[in-house]
Protein backbone atom coordinates (compact mmCIF):
# COMPACT_ATOMS: atom_id res chain seq x y z
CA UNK A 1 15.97 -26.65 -5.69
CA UNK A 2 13.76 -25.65 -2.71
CA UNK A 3 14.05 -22.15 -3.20
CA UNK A 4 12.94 -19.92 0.22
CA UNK A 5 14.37 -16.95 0.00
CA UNK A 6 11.06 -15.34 -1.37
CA UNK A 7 11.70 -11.95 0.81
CA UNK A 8 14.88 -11.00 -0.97
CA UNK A 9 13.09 -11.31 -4.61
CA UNK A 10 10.38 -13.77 -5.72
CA UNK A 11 12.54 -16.22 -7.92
CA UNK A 12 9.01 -18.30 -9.60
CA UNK A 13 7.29 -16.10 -11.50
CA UNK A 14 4.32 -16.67 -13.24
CA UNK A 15 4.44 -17.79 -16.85
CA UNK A 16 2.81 -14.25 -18.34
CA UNK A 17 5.27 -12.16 -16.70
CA UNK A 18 8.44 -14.07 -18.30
CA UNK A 19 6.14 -14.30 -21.43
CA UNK A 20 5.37 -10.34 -21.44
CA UNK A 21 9.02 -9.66 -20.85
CA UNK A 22 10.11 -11.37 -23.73
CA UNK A 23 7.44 -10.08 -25.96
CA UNK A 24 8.71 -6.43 -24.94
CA UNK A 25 12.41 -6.97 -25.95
CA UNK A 26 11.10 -7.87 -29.44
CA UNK A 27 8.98 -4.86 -30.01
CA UNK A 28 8.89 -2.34 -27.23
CA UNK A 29 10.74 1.36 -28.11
CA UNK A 30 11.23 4.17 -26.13
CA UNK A 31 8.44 5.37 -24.69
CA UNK A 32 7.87 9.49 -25.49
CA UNK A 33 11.02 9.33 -27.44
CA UNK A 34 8.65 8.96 -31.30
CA UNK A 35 5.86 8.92 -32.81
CA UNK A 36 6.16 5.39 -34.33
CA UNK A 37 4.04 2.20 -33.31
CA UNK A 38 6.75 0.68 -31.33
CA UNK A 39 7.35 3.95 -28.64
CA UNK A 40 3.71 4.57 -28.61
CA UNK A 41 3.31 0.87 -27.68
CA UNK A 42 6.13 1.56 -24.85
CA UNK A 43 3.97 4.81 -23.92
CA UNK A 44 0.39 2.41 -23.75
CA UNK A 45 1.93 -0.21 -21.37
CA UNK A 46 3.79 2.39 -19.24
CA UNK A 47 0.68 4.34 -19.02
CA UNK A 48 -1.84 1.66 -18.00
CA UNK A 49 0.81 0.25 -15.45
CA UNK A 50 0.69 3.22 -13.69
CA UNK A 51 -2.85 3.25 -13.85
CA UNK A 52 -2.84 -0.25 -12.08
CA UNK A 53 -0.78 0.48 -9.64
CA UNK A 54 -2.71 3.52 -8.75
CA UNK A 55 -5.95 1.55 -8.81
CA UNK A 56 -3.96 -0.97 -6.56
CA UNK A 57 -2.54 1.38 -4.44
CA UNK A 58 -5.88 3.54 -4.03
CA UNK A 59 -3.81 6.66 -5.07
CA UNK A 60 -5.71 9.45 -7.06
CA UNK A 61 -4.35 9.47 -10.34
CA UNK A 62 -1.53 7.44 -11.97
CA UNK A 63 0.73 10.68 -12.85
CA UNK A 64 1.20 10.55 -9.08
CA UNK A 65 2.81 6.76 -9.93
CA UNK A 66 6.73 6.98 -10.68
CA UNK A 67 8.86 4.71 -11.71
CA UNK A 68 11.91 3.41 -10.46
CA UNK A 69 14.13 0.74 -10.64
CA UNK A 70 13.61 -0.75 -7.04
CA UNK A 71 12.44 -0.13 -3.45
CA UNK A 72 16.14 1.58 -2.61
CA UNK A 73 15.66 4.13 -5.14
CA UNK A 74 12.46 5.10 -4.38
CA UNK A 75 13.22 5.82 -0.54
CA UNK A 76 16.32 7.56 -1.58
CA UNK A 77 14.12 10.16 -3.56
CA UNK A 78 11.73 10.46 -0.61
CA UNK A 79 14.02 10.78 1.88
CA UNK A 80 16.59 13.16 -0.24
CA UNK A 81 13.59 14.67 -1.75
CA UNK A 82 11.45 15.98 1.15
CA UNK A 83 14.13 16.77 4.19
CA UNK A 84 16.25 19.53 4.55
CA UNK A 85 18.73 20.81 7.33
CA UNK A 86 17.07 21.52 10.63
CA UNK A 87 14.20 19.05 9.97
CA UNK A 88 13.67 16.62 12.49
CA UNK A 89 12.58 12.79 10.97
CA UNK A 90 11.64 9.68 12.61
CA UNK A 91 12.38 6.20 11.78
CA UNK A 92 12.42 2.67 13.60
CA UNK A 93 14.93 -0.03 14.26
CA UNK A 94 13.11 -2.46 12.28
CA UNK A 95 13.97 -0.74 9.19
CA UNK A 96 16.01 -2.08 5.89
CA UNK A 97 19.45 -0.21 4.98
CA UNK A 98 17.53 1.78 1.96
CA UNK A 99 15.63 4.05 4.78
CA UNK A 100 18.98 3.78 7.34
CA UNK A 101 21.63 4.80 5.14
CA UNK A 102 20.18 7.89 3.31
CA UNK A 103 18.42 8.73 6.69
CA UNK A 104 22.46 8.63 8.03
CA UNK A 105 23.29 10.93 4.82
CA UNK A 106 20.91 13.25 5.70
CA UNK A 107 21.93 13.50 9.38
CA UNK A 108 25.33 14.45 8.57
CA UNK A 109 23.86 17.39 6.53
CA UNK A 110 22.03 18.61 9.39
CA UNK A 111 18.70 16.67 9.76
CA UNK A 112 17.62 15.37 13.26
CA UNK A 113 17.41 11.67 13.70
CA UNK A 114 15.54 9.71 16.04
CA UNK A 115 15.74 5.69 15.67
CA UNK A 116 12.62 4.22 18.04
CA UNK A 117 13.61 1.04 19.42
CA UNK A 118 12.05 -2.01 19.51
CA UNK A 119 11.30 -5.19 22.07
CA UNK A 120 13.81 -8.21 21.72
CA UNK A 121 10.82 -9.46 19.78
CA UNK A 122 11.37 -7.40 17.28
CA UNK A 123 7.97 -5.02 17.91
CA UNK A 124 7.14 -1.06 18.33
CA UNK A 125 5.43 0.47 21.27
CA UNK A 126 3.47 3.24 18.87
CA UNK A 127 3.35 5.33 21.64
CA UNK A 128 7.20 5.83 21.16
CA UNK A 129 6.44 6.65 18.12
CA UNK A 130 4.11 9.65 19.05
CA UNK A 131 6.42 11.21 21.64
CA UNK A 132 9.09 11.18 19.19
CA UNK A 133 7.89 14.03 17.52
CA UNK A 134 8.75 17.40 18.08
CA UNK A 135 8.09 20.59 16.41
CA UNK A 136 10.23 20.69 13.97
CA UNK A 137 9.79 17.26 12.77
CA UNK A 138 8.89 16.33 9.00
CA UNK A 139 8.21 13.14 8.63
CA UNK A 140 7.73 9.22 9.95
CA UNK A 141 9.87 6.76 7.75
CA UNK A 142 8.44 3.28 8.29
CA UNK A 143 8.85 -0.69 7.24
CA UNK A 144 5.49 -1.87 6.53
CA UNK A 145 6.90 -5.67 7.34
CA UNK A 146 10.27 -6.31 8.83
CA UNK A 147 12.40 -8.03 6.63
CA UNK A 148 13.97 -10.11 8.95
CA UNK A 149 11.18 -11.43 11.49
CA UNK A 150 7.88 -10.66 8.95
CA UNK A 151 6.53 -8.61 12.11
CA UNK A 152 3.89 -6.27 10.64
CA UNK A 153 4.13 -2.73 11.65
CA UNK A 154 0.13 -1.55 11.57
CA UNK A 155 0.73 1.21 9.08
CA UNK A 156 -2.29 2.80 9.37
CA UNK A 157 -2.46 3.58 13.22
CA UNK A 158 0.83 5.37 12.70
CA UNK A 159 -0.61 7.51 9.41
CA UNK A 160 -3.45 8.66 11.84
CA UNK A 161 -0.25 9.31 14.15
CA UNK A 162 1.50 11.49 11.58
CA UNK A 163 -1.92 13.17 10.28
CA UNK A 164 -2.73 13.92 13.78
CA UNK A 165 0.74 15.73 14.24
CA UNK A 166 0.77 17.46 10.43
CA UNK A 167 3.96 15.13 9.62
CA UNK A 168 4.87 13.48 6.07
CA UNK A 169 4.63 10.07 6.29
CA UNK A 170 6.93 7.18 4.18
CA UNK A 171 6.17 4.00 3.85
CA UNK A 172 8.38 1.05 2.58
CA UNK A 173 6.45 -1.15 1.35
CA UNK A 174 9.02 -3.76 -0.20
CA UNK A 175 8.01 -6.70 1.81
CA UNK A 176 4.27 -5.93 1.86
CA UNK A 177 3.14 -5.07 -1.62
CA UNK A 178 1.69 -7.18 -3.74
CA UNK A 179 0.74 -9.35 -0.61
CA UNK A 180 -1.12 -6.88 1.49
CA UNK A 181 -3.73 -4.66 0.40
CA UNK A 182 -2.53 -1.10 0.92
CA UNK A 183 -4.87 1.89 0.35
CA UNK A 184 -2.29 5.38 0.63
CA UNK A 185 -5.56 7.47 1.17
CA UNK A 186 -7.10 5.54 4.03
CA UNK A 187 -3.55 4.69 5.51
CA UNK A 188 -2.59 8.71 5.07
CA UNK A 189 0.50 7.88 3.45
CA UNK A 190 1.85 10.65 1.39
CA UNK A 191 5.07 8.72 -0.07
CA UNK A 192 4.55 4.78 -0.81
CA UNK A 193 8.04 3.13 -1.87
CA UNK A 194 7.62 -0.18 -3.37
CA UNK A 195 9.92 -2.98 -5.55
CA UNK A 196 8.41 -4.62 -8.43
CA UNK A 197 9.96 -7.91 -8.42
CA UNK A 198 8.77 -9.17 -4.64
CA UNK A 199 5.13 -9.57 -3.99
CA UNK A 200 4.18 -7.87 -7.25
CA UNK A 201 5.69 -10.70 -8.99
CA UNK A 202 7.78 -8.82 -11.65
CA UNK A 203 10.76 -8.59 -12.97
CA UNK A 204 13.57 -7.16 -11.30
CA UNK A 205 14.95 -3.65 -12.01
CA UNK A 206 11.17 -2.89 -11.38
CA UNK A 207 10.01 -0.35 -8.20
CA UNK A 208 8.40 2.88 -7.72
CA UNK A 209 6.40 5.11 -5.74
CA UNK A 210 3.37 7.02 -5.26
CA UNK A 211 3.34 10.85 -4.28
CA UNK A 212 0.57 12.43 -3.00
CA UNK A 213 -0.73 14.86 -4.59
CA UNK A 214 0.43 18.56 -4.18
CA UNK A 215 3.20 17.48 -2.08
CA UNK A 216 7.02 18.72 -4.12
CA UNK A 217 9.44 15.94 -3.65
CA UNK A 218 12.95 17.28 -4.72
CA UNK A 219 14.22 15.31 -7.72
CA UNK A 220 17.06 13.03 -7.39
CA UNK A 221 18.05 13.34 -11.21
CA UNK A 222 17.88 15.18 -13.99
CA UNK A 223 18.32 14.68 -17.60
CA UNK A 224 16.70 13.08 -20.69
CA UNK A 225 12.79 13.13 -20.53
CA UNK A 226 11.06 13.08 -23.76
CA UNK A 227 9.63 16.63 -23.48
CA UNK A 228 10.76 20.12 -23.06
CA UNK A 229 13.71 19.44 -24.72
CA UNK A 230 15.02 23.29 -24.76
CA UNK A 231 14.79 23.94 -21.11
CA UNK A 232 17.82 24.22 -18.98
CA UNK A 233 15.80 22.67 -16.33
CA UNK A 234 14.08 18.95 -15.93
CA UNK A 235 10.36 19.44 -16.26
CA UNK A 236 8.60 19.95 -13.14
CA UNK A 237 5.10 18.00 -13.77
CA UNK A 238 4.68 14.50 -12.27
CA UNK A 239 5.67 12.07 -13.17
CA UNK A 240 8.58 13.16 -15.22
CA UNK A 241 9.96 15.06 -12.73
CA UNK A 242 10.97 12.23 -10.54
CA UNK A 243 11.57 9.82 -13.72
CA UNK A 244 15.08 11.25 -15.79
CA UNK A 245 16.23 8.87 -18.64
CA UNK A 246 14.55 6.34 -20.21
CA UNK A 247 11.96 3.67 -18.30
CA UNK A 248 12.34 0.28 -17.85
CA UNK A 249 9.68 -0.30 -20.20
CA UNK A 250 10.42 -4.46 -20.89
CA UNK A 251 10.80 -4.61 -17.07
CA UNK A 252 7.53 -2.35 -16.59
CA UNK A 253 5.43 -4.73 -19.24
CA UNK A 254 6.27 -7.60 -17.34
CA UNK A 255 5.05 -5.58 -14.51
CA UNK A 256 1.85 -5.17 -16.07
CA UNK A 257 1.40 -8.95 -16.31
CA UNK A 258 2.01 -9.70 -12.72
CA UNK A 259 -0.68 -6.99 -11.87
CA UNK A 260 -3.17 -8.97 -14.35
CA UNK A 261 -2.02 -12.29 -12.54
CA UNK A 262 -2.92 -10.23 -8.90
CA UNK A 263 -5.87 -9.08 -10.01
CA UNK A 264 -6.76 -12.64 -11.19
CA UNK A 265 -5.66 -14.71 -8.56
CA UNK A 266 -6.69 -12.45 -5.56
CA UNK A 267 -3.78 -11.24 -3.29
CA UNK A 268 -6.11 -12.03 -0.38
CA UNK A 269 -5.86 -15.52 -1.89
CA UNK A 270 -2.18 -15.55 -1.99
CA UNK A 271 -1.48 -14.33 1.23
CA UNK A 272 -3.76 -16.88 2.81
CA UNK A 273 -1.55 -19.61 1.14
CA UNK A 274 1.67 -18.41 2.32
CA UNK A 275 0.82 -17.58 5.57
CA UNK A 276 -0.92 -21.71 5.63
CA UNK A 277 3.21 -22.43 4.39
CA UNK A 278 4.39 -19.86 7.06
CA UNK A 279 2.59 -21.53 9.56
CA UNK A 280 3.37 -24.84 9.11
CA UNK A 281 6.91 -24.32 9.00
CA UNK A 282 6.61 -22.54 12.70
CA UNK A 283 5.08 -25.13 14.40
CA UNK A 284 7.07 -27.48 12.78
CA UNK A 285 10.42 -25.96 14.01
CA UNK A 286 9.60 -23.75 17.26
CA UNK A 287 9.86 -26.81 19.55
CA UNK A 288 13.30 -28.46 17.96
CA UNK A 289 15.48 -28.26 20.77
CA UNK A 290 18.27 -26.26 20.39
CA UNK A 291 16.50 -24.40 17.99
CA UNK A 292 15.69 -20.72 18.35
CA UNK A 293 13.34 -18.74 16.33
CA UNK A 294 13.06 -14.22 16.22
CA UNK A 295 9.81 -12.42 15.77
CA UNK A 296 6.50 -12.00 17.52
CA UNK A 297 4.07 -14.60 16.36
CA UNK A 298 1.33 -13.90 18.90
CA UNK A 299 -0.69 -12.22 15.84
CA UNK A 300 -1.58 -14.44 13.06
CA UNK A 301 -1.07 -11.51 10.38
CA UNK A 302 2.36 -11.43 9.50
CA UNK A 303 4.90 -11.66 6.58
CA UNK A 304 5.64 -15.14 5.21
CA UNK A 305 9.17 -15.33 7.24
CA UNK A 306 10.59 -17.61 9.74
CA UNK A 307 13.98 -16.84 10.76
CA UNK A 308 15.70 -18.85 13.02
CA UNK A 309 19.67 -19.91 14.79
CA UNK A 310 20.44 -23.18 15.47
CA UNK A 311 22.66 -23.23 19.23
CA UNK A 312 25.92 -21.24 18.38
CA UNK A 313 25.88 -22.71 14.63
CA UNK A 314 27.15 -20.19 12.66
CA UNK A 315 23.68 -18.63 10.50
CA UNK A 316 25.72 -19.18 7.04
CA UNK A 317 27.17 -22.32 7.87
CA UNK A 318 24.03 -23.66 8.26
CA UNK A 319 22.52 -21.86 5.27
CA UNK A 320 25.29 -23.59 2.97
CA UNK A 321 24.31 -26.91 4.99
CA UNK A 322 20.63 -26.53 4.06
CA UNK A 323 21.61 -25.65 0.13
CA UNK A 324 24.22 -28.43 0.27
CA UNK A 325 22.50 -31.61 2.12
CA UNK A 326 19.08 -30.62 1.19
CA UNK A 327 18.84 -28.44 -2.15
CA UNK A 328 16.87 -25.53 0.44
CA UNK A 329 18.14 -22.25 -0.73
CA UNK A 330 17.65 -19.32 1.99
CA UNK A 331 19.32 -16.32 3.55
CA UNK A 332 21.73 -16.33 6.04
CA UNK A 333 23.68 -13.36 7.78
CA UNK A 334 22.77 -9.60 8.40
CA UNK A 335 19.92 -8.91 5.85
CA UNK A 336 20.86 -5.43 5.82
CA UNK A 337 18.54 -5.13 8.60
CA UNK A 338 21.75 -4.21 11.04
CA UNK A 339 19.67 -2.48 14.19
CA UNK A 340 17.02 -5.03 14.13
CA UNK A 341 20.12 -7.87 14.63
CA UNK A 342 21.07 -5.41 17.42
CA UNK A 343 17.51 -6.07 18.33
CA UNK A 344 17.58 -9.63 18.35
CA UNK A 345 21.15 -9.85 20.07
CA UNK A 346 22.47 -11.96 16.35
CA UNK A 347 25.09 -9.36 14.87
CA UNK A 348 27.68 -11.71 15.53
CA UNK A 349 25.68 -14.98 14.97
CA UNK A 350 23.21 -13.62 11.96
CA UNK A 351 20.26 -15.65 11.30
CA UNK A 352 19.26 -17.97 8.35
CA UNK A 353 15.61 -16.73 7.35
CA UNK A 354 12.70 -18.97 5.55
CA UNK A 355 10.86 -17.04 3.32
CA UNK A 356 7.58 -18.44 2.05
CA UNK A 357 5.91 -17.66 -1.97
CA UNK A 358 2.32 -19.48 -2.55
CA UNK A 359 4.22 -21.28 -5.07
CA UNK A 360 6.26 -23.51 -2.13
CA UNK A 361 4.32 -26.94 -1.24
CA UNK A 362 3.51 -28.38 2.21
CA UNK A 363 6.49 -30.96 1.20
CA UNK A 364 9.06 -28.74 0.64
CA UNK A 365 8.20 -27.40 3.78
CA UNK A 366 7.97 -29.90 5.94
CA UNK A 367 11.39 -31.40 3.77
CA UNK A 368 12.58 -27.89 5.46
CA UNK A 369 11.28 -28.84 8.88
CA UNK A 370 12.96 -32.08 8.76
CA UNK A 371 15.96 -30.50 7.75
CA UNK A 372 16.39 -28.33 10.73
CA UNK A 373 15.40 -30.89 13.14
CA UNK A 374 18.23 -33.25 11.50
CA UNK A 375 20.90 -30.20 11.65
CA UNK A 376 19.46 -29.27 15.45
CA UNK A 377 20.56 -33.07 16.03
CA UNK A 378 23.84 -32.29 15.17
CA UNK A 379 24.88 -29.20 16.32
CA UNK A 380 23.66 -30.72 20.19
C-alpha cells in the first residue's frame, strides 16, 4: 500500500517507537500510584517526556506540559477551560471541528463568536484578525496549518497581534508539530494543543498541551490523581490539575522514542523531505486537465498536503478508485474542516487530499501523479 493520508495520523512509524511501546506493556505500572520499580519507572518516562516536550516546545518548565489523549482534548480544555459567558473569542474558518464545535458549545452558553473568513484560496487577511477584537474579547483560537489545503497560518505575527491587544492566545498545533519548530515564548502563545501520533511520530491516544505559566485553565475532569487522596477537591497544581485518571504511560513511552528519533534525525531535515515529496506531487498534477487543486502555493513553506477534485468526480469515488486501481490510500470527503469546504466552494463535492510523511518515495509519488492523470483521462 501507498499510504498518503499522513495528515490524519502518521501510519509508518519508526522502529523505536513500536519497540518502546511494546517494552512498556511488559513492564510499565501506574505512574504515582506506588512506590515499586515498575510505577516509578512509569513516573521516570512520564517525567522526562514532559521535559522533552517542553525543551521542544521552548516552554518554561515541563509541569506546564499536560497530557492528553489527542489534539481534540486538549482544545476542549482550553477552550472550556479559559472562556466564560460574556467573553468575546476569535477563531478562523480554516479551523478543524475540535476548535469549531466546543467554540459552538460555548456560544450557546453565552460567549461571543466571531469566525474570520478566508480567500477562496483558503488564506487570512491578519488584519481581519486585528479588527476582530473588541473589548471584551479573551482570546484568538488558531490552526497553525490547515488541514485541508496545508496553508500555514504565520502564528507568530498573530501572537504579537494578541500580546499587543492583552488577549489569550490558542494554538492548534496538530498538523504542525513535530514538523515545524514552534517556540510558545517567542510565538506568545499561552495555550499550545498538540496530538502525539502526527508529526511527533507516536502512538496514537497520545496529545497534550502546554500552559503558560500563571495562567488558571478550568479543569475539564476530576477524579483519581495519585496525590491528595482525602480532598474533596482535584488538586490544583499543574500538571495534575488538568490530568484526572491514570496516563497513557505505554502510549507516552513510545512518545518519548519519537522525540529521541526528532531530536536525531532533525525536524528541519524532515520537513525539507516532505515538502521535496509535496512538491513534486504539485507540479506533477496542477496542469492535468480537468484537474483542480485548493490552497495557496505561492509560498514555498507549507504543510505536506495536496488536495485536489477531479471535474464533477465525486472526491470519495475517486478516493476508493485510487485505493482500488492503484493501492494509494488517502482522504476523501469533508475532513471535518466544514467552513474551509465552504471556503473552497466543495461541501457538496469534498476533496480527496495527498498527504506527504518523509517516509513516501519519489515513486510512489509520481505512481500517484500518474494515477490522477490516468483517472483525469477518464472522467473527461
Amino acid at each position: 500500500m501507498i499510504y498518503m493520508d499522513n495528515a490524519a495520523t502518521t501510519m509508518h512509524k519508526p522502529q523505536e517507537v513500536i519497540d518502546a511501546v511494546a517494552a512498556a506493556m511488559a513492564s510499565m505500572g501506574n505512574a504515582g500510584r506506588g512506590a515499586h520499580g515498575a510505577a516509578l519507572s512509569a513516573s521516570r518516562i512520564i517525567y522526562d517526556t514532559r521535559d522533552m516536550l517542553c525543551r521542544f516546545f521552548g516552554g518554561t518548565s515541563p509541569k506546564q506540559i499536560v497530557f492528553t489523549a489527542n489534539s481534540t482534548e486538549s482544545l476542549n480544555i482550553a477552550i472550556k477551560g479559559v472562556l466564560n459567558p460574556g467573553d468575546h473569542v476569535i477563531t478562523t474558518m480554516l479551523e478543524h471541528n475540535s476548535v469549531l464545535r466546543p467554540l459552538y458549545e460555548m456560544q450557546e452558553k453565552g460567549v461571543a463568536l466571531t469566525i474570520v473568513k478566508s480567500n477562496p484560496r483558503g488564506t487570512l487577511r491578519y488584519e481581519d484578525i486585528e479588527e476582530a477584537i473588541r473589548p471584551e474579547t479573551k482570546a484568538i483560537v488558531c490552526t497553525n496549518g490547515s488541514n485541508l489545503t496545508g496553508n500555514l497560518v504565520d502564528i507568530r505575527r498573530v501572537g504579537e497581534i494578541a500580546k499587543r491587544h492583552g488577549v489569550l492566545f490558542i494554538v492548534d498545533a496538530s498538523q504542525t508539530a513535530g514538523v515545524f519548530p514552534i517556540d510558545v515564548q517567542e510565538m506568545q502563545i499561552d495555550i499550545l494543543c498538540f496530538t502525539g501520533h502526527k508529526g511527533l511520530l507516536g502512538p496514537q491516544g497520545t496529545g497534550g498541551m502546554y500552559v503558560r505559566e500563571g495562567l488558571f485553565v478550568r479543569p475539564l475532569k476530576s477524579g483519581g490523581s495519585g496525590v491528595q487522596t482525602y480532598s474533596r477537591t482535584h488538586p490544583s497544581e499543574m500538571p495534575t490539575a488538568l490530568e484526572a485518571g491514570t496516563l497513557n504511560g505505554h502510549g507516552i513511552a513510545g512518545l518519548h522514542a519519537a522525540l529521541h528519533y526528532l531530536e536525531r534525525t532533525g525536524i528541519d531535515t524532515i520537513r525539507r523531505r516532505e515538502q521535496e515529496l509535496m512538491w513534486r506531487f504539485y507540479e506533477g498534477v496542477k496542469d492535468i486537465p480537468n484537474v483542480k487543486v485548493y490552497g495557496d502555493f505561492c509560498t514555498k513553506d507549507r504543510c505536506a498536503i495536496v488536495t485536489l477534485n477531479i471535474g464533477d468526480y465525486d472526491s470519495s469515488e475517486v478516493s476508493d478508485e485510487l485505493l482500488m486501481e492503484y493501492d494509494i490510500s488517502t482522504r476523501p470527503g469533508a475532513h471535518c474542516a466544514p467552513l474551509m469546504h465552504e471556503a473552497l466552494g466543495t461541501v457538496e463535492q469534498g476533496a480527496v487530499r495527498f498527504s506527504f510523511s518523509h517516509y513516501n518515495t519519489d515513486e510512489e509519488v509520481d505512481t500517484a501523479i500518474r494515477a490522477i492523470r490516468e483517472l483525469a483521462v477518464e472522467e473527461a
